[in-house]
Protein backbone atom coordinates (compact mmCIF):
# COMPACT_ATOMS: atom_id res chain seq x y z
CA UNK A 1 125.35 138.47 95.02
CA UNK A 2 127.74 139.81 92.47
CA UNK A 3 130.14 136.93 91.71
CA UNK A 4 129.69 133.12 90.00
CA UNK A 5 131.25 131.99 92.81
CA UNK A 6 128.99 131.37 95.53
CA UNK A 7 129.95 128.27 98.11
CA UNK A 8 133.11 126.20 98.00
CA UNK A 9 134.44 122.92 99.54
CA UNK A 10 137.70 121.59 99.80
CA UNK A 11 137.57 117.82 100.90
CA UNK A 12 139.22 115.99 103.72
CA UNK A 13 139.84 112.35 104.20
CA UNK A 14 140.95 113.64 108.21
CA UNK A 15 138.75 116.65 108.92
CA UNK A 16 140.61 117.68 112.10
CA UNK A 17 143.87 117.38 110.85
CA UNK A 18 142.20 119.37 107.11
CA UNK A 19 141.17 121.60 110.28
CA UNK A 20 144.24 122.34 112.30
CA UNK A 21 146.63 123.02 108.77
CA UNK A 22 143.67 125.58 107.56
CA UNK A 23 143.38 127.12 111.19
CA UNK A 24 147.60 127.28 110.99
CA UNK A 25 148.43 128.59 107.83
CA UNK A 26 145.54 131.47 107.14
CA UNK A 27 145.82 131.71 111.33
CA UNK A 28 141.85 132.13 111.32
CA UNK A 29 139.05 129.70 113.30
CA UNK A 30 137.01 127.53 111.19
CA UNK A 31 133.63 126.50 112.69
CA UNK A 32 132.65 122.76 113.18
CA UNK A 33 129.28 121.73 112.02
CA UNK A 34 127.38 118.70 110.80
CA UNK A 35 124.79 118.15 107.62
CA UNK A 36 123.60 114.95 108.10
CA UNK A 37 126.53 112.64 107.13
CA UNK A 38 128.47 115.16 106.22
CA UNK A 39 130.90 117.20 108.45
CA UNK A 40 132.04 120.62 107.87
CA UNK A 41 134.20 123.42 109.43
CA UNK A 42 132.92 126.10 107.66
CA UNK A 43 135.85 129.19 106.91
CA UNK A 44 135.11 132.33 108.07
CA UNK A 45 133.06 134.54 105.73
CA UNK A 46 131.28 138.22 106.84
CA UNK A 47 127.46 137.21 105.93
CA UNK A 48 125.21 136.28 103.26
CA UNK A 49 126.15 138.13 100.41
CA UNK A 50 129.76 137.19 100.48
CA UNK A 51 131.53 133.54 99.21
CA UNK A 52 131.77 131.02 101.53
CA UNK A 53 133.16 127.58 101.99
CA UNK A 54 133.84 124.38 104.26
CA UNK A 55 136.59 122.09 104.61
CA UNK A 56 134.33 118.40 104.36
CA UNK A 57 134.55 115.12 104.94
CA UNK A 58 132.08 112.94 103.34
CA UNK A 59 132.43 109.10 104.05
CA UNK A 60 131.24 107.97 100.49
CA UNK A 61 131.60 111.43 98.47
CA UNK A 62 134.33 113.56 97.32
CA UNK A 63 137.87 112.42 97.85
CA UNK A 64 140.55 114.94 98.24
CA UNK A 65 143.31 115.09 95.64
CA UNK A 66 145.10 117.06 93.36
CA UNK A 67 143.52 116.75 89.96
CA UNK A 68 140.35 118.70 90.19
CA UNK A 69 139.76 122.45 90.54
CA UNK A 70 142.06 125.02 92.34
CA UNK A 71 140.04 127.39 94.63
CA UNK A 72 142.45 130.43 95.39
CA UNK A 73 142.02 131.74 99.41
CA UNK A 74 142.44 134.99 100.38
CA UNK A 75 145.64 135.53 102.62
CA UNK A 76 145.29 138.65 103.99
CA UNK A 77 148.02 141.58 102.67
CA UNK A 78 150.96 139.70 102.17
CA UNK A 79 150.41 136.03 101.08
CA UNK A 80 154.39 135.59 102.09
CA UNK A 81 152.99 134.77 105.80
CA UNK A 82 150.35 132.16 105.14
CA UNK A 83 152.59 130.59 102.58
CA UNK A 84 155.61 130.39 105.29
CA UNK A 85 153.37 128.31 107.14
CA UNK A 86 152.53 125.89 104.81
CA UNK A 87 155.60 123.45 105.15
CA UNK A 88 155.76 123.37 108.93
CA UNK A 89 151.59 122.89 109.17
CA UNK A 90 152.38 119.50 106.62
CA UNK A 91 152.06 120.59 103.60
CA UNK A 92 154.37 121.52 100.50
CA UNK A 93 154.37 124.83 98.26
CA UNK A 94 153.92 123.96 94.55
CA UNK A 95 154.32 127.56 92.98
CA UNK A 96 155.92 130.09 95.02
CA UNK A 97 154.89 133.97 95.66
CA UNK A 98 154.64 134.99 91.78
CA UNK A 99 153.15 138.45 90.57
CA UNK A 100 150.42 138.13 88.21
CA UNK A 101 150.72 142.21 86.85
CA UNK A 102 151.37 144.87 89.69
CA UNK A 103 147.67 146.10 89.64
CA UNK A 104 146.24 142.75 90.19
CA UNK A 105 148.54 141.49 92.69
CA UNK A 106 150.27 138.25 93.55
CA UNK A 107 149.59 134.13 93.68
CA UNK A 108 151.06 131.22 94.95
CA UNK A 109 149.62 127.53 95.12
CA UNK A 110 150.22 124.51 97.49
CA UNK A 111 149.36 121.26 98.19
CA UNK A 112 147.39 120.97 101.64
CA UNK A 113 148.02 118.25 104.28
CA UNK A 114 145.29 116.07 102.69
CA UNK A 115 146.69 116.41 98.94
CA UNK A 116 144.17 119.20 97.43
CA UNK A 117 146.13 121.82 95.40
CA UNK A 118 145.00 125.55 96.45
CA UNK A 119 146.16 128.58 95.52
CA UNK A 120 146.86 132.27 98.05
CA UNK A 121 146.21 135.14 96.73
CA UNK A 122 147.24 138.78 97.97
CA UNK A 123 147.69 142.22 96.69
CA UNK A 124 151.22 142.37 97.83
């Protein structure tokens, strides 16, 4: 694997409703599944050598919130059409479409139905 980033999670205190705003606003199908007491829907991710992550919800573990780390999701061409879905899936846009240089692309961040802050990312 060529990248520090190998696995991420984004925590839930509501795992379907974490679910059904993920599943709305990058319009993709996460997968349910269950580590023990933990329960994941995993994001959609090509195969071993590529970053994954989960949406989780752990009864006495991580809490969801907006002080911790920002993971930045890949929205496809034009992060203008996930972000337009933020607000009516429940949650709020913090920083809107911004260019970061032309050759890198754009970002925006929001604040998910369960509180996290997360960041889009797109070329255009």
């Amino acid at each position: 694997m060529n990248t520090v980033i190998s696995w991420f999670e984004i925590p839930t205190a509501d795992l379907e409703r974490g679910i059904r705003f993920y599943e709305t606003v990058l319009d993709v199908s996460l997968k349910r599944e269950s580590m023990g007491p933990v329960q994941m829907a995993l994001f959609p991710h090509d195969d071993e050598d590529t970053v994954g992550g989960a949406l989780t919800f752990m009864p006495d573990g991580q809490q969801p919130g907006g002080n911790g780390s920002i993971v930045y999701l890949f929205a496809g061409d034009d992060l203008s059409v996930a972000l337009a879905r933020v607000e009516p899936a429940g949650g709020g846009v913090m920083v809107p479409k911004t260019l970061i240089t032309p050759e890198i692309g754009y970002f925006a961040v929001f604040c998910d139905c369960e509180g996290n802050h997360v960041g889009l990312y797109s070329m255009h």
